[in-house]
Protein backbone atom coordinates (compact mmCIF):
# COMPACT_ATOMS: atom_id res chain seq x y z
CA UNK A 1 4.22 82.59 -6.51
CA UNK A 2 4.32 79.85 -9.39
CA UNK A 3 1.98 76.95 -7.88
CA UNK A 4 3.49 73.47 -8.43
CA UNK A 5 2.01 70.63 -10.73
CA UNK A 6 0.24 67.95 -8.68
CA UNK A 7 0.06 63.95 -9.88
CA UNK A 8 -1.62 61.08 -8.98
CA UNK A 9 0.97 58.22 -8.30
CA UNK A 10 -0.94 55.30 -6.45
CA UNK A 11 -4.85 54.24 -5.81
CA UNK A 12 -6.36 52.03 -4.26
CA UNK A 13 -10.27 51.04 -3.84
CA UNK A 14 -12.00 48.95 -1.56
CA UNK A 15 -15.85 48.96 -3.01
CA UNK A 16 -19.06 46.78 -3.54
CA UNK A 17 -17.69 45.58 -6.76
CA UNK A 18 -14.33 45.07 -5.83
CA UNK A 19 -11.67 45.05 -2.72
CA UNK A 20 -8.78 46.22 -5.08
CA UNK A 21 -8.19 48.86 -7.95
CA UNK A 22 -8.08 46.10 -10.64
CA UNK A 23 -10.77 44.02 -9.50
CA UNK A 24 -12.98 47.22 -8.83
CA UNK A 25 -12.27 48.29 -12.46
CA UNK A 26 -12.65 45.34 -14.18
CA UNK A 27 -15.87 45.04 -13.13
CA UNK A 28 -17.23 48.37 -14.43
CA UNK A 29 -15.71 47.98 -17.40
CA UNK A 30 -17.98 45.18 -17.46
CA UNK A 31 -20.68 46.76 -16.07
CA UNK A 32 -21.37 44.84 -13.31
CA UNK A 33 -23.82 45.82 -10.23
CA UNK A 34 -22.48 45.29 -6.64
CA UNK A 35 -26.52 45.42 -5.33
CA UNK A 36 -27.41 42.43 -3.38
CA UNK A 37 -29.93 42.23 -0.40
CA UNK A 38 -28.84 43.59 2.80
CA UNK A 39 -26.99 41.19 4.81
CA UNK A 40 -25.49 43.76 8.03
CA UNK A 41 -28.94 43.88 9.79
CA UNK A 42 -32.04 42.15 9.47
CA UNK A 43 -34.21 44.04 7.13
CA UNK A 44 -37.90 42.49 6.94
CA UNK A 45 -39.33 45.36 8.16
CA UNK A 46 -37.71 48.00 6.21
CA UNK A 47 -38.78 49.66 2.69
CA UNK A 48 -35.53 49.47 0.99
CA UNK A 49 -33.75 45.92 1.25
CA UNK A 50 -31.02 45.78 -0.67
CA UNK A 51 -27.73 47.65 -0.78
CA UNK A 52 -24.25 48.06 -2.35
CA UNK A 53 -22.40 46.29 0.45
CA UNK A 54 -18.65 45.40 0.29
CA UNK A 55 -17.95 41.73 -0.11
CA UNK A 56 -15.95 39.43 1.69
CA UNK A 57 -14.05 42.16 3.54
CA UNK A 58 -11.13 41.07 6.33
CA UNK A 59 -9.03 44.05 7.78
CA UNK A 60 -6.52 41.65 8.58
CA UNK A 61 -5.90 41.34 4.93
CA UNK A 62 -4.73 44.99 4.56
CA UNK A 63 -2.00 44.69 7.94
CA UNK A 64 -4.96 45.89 10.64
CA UNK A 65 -4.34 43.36 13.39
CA UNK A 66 -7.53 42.00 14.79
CA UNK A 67 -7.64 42.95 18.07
CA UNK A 68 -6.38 46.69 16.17
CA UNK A 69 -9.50 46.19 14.24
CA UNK A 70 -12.02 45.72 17.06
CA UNK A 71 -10.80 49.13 18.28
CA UNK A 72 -12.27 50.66 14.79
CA UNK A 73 -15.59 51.64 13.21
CA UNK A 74 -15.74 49.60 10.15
CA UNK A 75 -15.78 52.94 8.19
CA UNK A 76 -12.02 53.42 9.08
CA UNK A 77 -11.09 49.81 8.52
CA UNK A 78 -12.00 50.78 4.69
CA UNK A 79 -10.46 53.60 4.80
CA UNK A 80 -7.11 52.04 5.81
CA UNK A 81 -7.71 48.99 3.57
CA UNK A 82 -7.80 51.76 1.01
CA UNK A 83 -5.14 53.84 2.03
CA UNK A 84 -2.93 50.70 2.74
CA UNK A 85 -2.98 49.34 -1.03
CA UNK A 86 -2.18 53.05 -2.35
CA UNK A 87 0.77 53.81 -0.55
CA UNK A 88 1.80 50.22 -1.83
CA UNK A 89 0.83 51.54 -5.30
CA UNK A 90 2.77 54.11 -4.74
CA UNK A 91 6.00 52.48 -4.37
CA UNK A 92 7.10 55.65 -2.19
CA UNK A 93 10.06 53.98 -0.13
CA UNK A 94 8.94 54.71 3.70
CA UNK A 95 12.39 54.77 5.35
CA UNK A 96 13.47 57.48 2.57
CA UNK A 97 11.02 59.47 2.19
CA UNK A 98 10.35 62.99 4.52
CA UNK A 99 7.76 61.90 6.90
CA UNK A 100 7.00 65.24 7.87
CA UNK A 101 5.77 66.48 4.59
CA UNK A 102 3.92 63.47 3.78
CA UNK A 103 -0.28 64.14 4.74
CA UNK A 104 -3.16 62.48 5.23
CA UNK A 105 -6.86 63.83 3.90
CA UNK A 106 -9.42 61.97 4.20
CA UNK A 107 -13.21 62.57 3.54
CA UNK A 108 -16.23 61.05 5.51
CA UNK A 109 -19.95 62.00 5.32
CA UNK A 110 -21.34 60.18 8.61
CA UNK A 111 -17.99 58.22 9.93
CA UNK A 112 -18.77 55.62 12.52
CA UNK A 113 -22.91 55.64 12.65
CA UNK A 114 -22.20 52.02 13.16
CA UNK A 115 -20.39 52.03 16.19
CA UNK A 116 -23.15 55.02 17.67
CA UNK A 117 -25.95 52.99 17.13
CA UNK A 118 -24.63 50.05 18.66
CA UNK A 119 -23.48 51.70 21.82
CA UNK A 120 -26.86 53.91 22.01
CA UNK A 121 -28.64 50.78 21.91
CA UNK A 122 -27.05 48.97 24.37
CA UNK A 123 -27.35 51.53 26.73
CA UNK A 124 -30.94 51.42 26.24
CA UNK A 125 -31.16 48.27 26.89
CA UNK A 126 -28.90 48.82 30.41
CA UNK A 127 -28.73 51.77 31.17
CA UNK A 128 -30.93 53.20 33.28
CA UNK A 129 -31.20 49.55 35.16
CA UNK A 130 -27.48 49.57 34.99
CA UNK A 131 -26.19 52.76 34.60
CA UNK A 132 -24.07 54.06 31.70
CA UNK A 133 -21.81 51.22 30.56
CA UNK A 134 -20.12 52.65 27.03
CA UNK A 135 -16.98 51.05 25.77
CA UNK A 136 -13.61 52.82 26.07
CA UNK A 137 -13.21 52.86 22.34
CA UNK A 138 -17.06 54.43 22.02
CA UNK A 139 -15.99 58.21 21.09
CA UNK A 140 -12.61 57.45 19.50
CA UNK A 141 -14.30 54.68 17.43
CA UNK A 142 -17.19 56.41 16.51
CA UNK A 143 -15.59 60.28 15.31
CA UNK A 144 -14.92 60.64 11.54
CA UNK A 145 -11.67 62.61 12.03
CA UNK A 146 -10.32 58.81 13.55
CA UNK A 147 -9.62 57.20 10.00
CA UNK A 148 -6.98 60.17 9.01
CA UNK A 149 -5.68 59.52 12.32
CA UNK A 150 -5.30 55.66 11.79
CA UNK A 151 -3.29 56.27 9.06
CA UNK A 152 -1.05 58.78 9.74
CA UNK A 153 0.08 57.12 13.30
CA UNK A 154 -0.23 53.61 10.88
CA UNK A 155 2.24 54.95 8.73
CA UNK A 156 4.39 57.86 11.06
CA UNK A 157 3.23 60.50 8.45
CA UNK A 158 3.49 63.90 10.02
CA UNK A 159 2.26 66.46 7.28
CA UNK A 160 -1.59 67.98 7.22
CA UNK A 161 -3.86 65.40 9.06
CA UNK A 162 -7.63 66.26 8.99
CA UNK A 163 -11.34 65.01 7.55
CA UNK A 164 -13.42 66.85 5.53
CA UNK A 165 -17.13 66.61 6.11
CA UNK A 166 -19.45 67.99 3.32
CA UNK A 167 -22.02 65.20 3.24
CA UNK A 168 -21.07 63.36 -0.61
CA UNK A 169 -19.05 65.91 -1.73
CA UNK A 170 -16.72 64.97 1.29
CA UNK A 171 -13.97 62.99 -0.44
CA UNK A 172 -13.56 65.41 -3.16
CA UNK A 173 -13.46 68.30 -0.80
CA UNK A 174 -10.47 65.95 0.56
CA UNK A 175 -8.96 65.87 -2.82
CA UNK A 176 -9.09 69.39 -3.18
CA UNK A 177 -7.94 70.09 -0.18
CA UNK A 178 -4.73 67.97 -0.49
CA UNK A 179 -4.12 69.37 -4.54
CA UNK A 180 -4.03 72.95 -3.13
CA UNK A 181 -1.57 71.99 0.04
CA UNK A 182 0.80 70.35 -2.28
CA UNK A 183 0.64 73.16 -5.09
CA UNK A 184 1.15 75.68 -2.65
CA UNK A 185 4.20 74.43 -1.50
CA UNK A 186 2.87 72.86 1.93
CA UNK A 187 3.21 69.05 1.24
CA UNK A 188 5.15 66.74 -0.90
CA UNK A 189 2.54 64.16 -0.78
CA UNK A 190 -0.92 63.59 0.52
CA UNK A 191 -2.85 60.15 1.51
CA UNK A 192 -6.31 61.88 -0.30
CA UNK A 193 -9.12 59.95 -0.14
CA UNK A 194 -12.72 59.09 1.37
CA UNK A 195 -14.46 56.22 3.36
CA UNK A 196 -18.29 55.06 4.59
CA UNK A 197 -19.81 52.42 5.64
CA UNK A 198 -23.42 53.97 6.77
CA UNK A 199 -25.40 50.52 6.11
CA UNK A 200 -27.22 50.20 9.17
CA UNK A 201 -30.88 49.77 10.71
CA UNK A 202 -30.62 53.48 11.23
CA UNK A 203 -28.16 54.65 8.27
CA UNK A 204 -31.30 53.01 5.38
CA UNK A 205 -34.55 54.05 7.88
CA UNK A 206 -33.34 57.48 7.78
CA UNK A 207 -32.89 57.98 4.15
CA UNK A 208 -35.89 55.65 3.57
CA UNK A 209 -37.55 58.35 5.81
CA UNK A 210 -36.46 61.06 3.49
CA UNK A 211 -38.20 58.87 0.20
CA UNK A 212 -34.24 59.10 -1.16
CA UNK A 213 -33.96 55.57 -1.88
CA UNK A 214 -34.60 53.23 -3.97
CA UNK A 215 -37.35 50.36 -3.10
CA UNK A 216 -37.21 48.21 -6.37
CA UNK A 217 -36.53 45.04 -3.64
CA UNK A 218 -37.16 42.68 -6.77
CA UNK A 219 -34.68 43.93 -8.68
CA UNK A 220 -31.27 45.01 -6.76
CA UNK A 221 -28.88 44.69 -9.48
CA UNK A 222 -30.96 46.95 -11.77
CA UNK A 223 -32.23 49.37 -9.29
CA UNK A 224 -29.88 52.52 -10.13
CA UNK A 225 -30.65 53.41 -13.50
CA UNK A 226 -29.55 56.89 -13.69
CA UNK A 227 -30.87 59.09 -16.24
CA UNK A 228 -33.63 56.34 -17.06
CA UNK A 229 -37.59 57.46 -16.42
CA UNK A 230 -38.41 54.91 -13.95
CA UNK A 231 -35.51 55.98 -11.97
CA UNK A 232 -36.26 56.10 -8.21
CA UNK A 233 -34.04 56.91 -5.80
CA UNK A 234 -30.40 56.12 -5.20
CA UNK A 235 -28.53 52.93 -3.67
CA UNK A 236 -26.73 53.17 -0.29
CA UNK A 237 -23.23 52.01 -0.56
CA UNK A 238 -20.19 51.08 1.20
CA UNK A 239 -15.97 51.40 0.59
CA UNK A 240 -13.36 53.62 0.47
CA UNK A 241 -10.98 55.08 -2.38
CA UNK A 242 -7.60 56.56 -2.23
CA UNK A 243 -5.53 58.55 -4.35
CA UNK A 244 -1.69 59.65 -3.46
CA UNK A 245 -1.19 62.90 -4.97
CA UNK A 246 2.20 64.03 -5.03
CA UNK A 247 4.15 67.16 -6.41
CA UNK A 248 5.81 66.42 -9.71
CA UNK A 249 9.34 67.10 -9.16
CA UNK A 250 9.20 65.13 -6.20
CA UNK A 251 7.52 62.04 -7.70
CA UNK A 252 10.18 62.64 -10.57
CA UNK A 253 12.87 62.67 -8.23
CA UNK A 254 11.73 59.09 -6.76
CA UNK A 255 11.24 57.46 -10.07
CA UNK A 256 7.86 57.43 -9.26
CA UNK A 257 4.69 56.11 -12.09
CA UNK A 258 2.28 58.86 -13.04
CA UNK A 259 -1.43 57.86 -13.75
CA UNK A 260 -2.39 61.18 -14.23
CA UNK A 261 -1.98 65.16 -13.94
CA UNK A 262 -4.12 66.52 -11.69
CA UNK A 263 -5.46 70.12 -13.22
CA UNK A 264 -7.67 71.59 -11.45
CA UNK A 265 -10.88 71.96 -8.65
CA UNK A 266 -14.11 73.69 -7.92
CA UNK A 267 -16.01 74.67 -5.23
CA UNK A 268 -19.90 76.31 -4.76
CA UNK A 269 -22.79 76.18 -3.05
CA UNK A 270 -26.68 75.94 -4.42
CA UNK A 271 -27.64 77.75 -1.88
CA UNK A 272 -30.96 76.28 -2.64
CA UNK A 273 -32.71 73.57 -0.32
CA UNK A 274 -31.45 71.66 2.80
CA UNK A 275 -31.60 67.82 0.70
CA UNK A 276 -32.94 69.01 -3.11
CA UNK A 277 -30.62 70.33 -6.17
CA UNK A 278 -31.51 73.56 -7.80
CA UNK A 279 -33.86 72.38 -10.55
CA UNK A 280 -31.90 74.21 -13.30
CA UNK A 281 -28.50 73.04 -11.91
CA UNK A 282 -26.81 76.37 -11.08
CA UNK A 283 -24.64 75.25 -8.13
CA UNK A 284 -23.41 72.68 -10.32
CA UNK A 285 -23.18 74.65 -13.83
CA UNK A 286 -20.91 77.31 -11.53
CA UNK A 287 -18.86 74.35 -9.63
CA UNK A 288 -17.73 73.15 -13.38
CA UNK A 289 -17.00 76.86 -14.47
CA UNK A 290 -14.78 77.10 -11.50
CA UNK A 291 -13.15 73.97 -11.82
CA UNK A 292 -12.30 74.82 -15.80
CA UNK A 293 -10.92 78.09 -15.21
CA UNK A 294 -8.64 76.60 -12.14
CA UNK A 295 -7.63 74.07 -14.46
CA UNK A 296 -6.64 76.66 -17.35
CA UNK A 297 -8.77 74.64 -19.59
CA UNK A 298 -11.80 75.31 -21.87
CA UNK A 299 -14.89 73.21 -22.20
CA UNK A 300 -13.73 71.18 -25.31
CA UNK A 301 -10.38 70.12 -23.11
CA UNK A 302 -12.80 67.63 -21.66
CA UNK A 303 -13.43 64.27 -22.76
CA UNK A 304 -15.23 62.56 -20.08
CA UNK A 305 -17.20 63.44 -17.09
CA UNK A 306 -17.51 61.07 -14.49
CA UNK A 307 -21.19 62.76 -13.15
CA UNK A 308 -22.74 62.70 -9.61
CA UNK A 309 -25.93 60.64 -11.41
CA UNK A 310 -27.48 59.20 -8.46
CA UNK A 311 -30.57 57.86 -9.82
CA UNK A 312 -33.00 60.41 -8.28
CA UNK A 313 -35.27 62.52 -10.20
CA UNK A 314 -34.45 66.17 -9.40
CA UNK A 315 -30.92 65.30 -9.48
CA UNK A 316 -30.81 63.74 -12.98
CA UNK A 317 -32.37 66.46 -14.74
CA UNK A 318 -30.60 69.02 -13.04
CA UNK A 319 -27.37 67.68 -14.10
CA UNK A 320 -27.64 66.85 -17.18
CA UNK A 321 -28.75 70.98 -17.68
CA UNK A 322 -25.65 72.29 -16.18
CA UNK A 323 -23.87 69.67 -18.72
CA UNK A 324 -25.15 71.37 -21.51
CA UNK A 325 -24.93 75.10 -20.24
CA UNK A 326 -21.45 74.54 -19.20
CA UNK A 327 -20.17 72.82 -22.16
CA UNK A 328 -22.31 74.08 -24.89
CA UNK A 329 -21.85 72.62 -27.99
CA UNK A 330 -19.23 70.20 -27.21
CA UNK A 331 -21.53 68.50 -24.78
CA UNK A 332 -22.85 66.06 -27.13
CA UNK A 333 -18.57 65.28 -28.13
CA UNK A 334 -18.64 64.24 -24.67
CA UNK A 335 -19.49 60.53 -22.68
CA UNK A 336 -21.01 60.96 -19.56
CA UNK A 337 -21.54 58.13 -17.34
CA UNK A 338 -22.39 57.82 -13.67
CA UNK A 339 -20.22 54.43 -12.26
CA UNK A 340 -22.82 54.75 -9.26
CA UNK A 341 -25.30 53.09 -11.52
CA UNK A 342 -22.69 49.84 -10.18
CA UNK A 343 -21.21 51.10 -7.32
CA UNK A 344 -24.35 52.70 -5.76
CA UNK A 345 -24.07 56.02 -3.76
CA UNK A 346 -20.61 55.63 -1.43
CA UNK A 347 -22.37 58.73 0.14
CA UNK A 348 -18.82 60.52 1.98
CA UNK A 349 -16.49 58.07 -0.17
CA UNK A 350 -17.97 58.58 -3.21
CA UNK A 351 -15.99 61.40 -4.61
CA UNK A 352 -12.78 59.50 -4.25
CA UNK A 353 -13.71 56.64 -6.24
CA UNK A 354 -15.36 58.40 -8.71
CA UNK A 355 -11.87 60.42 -8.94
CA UNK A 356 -9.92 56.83 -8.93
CA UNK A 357 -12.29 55.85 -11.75
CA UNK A 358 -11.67 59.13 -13.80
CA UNK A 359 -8.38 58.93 -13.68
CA UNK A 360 -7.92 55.42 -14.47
CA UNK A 361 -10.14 56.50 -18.01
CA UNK A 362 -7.41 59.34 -18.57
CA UNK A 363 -4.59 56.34 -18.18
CA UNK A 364 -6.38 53.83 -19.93
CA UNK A 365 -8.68 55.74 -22.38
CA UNK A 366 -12.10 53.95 -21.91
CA UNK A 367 -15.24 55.63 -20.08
CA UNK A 368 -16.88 52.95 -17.80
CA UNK A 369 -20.92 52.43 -18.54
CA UNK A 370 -24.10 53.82 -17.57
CA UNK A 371 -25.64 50.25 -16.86
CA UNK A 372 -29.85 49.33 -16.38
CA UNK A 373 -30.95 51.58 -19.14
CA UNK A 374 -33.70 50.48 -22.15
CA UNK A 375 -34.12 52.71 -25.09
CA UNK A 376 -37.99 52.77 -23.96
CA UNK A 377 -37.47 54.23 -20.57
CA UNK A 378 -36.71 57.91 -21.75
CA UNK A 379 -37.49 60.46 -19.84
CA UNK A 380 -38.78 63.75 -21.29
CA UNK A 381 -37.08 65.79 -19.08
CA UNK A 382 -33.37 65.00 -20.68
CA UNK A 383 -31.49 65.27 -23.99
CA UNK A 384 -30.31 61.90 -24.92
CA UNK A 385 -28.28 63.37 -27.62
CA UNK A 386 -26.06 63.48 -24.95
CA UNK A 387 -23.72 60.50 -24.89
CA UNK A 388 -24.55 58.84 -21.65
CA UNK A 389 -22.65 55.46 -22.16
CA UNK A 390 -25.72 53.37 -21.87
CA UNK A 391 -24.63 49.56 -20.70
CA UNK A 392 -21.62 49.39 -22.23
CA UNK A 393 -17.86 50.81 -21.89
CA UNK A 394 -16.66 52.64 -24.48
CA UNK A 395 -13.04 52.90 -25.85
CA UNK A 396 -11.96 56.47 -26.64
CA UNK A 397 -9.14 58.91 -26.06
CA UNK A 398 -9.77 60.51 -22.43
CA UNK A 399 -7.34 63.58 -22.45
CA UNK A 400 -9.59 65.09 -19.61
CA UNK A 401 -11.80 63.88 -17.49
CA UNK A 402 -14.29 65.77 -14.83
CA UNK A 403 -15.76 64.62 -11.63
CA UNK A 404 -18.96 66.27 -10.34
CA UNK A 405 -19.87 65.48 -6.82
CA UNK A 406 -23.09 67.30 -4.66
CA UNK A 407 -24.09 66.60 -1.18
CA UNK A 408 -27.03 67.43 1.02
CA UNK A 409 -26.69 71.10 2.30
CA UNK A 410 -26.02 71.96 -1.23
CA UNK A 411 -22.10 71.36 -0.92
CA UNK A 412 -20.81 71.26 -4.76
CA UNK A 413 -16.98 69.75 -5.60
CA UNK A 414 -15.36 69.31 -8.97
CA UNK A 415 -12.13 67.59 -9.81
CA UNK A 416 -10.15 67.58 -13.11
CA UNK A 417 -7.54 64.75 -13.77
CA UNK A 418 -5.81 65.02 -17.10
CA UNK A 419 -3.31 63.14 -18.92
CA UNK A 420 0.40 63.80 -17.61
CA UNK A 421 3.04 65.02 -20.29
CA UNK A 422 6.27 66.80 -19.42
């Protein structure tokens, strides 16, 4: 069967440097950090202080009703905050449109660790005194299937409703997911997208556990440095992104704007170590492969890659070696530059804004920076002959751009947006 063409007609973001698209990509354009100290627990006692939290937040904003919102996990209220400002993007007309082959996809790493803790705790506190004394909302609030659920009953959308879980390649599994429904004929349109909001007592003393974070409390806004020697571990982070894919004829039909083409995905595994990237990046030198040759496209098709960069040694290096085994040659034609460097790691979300941020360099031809780099903290280890983007934007023409994303477990995802012609 002839698979359809798949498009990206509305976004929206809700992320540490921004609670909208614009405002989100304004400031990484400008390469500005959204790494503050912690201010959702009380940190004194912990190794890693600071985070990319999400500013100035209210669900209310984004049609969730308060006494709605105290019935959600704060994950899911970014994930409809999200969703809510891409369907509005979208200018899809709600009463016109076929409900029932309209989808929701959403990706989540942890989902509502908040809401756990919480209730754990206070049943510590009570509960054998007391016996058990959970809320109602406890299990619906906490699963991270809920925020696909929100949505669809949100919006009456009928089509494919699920979560994907694959730790941070979650939200790009999502997108994915939703590209091959649509180009098999399944959907019209999918709600594709990914949410977190894991910055909690437990959420930053497990990964502090694990040594995966960053400690540099002195220095917040300059703490991910990806691709930089003193590089030491990556930022938590907090948000949601959210892309409405569409199938062409049916976003034609509608009158409908086109950011971008969506070409192609991969999929692998590194099959490696539970946490840890292979050293020589061969889970992510095959996920590229596979996402080129689903895409139709050869290496020097590619302009940009948005990169999973997280600021942690291993995962660096490794990287930056499938870069250049994958693309040969025109690696060093490319930019590179890893947006969580600003954004810090959105862990299960991350995939979807790094896809909203490709795709917006496609439309707009710029590649955001690589910010907190010097030219005297090299690291031996990688070629900076590649063209990382160091601390400032750079105007070019983007007819491609690639998003890498890897999660614990060794779960790889790749995502190709490219520019839409006729």
């Amino acid at each position: 069967m002839e698979l359809k063409r798949v498009v990206v007609t509305g976004l929206g973001a809700i992320t540490p440097v921004g609670n909208s698209v614009e405002e989100t990509w304004k400031n990484l354009l400008n390469g500005v950090s959204g790494a503050a100290p912690i201010t959702h627990f009380n940190t004194e006692k912990f190794k890693t202080q600071f985070a990319c939290e999400v500013k100035d937040f209210k669900p209310e904003d984004y049609g969730i009703d308060r006494k709605e919102a105290r019935k959600m996990d704060l994950y899911c209220q970014y994930a409809i905050a999200a969703a809510t400002q891409a369907i509005a993007d979208s200018g899809m007309n709600l009463e016109e449109i076929d409900k029932n082959r309209v989808g929701v996809i959403y990706g989540v790493g942890i989902g509502g660790i908040k809401t756990f803790q919480e209730e754990i705790e206070a049943y510590g506190r009570t509960g054998e005194e007391l016996g058990p004394k959970f809320g109602p909302f406890f299990i619906p609030k906490m699963i991270s299937d809920i925020a696909a659920g929100h949505i669809s009953i949100m919006y009456g959308f009928h089509g494919p409703n699920y979560v994907t879980t694959s730790a941070c390649a979650s939200s790009t599994h999502a997108l994915a997911d939703a590209f091959n429904l649509i180009r098999l004929g399944k959907a019209d349109i999918i709600v594709g997208g990914g949410a977190e909001a894991a910055i909690t007592s437990g959420g930053v003393g497990g990964f502090n556990a694990m040594k995966a974070l960053s400690t540099r409390n002195d220095d917040p806004a300059g703490a991910s440095r990806p691709f930089s020697a003193s590089r030491d571990g990556f930022i938590m982070a907090e948000g949601a992104g959210c892309l409405i894919l569409e199938e062409l004829e049916h976003a034609k039909a509608r009158g409908a704007k086109i950011y971008a083409e969506f070409a192609g995905e991969g999929m692998s595994a590194d099959a490696h170590h539970i946490t840890a990237s292979h050293p020589e990046g061969l889970g992510a030198k095959l996920v590229m492969q596979n996402a080129l040759a689903d895409a139709g496209m050869k290496p020097e098709d590619i302009d940009y890659i948005n990169v999973h960069g997280t600021s942690t040694h291993v995962g660096d290096i490794s990287e930056a070696k499938a870069i250049k085994d994958v693309f040969g040659q025109h690696a060093f034609e490319l930019n590179i530059s890893s947006t969580k460097s600003m954004t810090g790691h959105l862990l299960g979300a991350a995939g979807a804004v790094e896809a909203l941020v490709s795709v917006l360099s496609v439309k707009n031809d710029i590649v955001p920076p690589t910010i907190n780099h010097a030219d005297d903290d090299r690291d031996e280890e990688i070629d900076y002959n590649l063209n990382f983007t160091f601390n400032v934007a750079q105007q070019r023409t983007v007819r491609a751009a690639l998003s890498n994303t890897f999660g614990f477990g060794g779960h790889n995802a790749c995502v190709i947006f490219k520019k839409y012609a006729d």
